[in-house]
Protein backbone atom coordinates (compact mmCIF):
# COMPACT_ATOMS: atom_id res chain seq x y z
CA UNK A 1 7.19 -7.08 -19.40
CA UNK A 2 5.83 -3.99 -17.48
CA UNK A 3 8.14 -1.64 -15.67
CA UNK A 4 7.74 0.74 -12.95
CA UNK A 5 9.31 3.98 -11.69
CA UNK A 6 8.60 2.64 -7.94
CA UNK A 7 7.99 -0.43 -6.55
CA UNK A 8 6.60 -0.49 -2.75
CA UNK A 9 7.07 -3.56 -0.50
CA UNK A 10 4.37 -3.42 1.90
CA UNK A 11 1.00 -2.63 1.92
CA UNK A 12 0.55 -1.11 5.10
CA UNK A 13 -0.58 2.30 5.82
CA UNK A 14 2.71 4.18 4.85
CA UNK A 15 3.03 1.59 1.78
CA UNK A 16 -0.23 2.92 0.59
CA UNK A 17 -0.07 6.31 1.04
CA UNK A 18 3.00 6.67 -0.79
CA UNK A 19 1.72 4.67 -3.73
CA UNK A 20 -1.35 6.56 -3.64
CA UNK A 21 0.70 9.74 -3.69
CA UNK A 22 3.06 9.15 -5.98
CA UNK A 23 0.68 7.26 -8.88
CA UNK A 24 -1.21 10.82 -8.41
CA UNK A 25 2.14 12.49 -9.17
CA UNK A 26 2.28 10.57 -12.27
CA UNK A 27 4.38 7.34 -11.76
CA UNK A 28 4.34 4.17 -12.33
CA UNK A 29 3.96 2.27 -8.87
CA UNK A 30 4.17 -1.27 -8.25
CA UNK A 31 2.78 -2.09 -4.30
CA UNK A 32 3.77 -5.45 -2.65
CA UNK A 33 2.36 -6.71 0.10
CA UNK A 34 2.79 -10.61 1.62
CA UNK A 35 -0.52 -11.14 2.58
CA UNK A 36 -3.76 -11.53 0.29
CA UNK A 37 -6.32 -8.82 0.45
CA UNK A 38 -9.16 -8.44 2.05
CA UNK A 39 -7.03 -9.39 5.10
CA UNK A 40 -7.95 -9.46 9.05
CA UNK A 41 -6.25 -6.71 10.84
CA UNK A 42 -6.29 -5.09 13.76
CA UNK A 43 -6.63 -1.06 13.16
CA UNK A 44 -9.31 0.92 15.04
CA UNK A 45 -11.23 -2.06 16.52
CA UNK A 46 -8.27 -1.57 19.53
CA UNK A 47 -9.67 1.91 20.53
CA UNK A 48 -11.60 1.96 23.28
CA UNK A 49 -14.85 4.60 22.73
């Protein structure tokens, strides 16, 4: 059984950061997310030029 210092539900663009941050800091993250990766989203494609 693995454990983890963190564990991150959501793998949106605050989820990620912070796991990125804090594996950099040294621990142990876990990140969650419901949907399956690569997924369809909606980021900069709404920005008009």
């Amino acid at each position: 059984m693995k454990s983890y210092d963190v564990v991150i539900s959501g793998a949106g663009p605050a989820g990620c950061s912070s796991a990125l941050f804090l594996a950099q800091k040294g621990y142990r993250v876990l990140l969650l997310d419901k949907a399956t990766f690569p997924r369809e989203k909606v980021c900069g494609d709404s920005i008009t030029a």
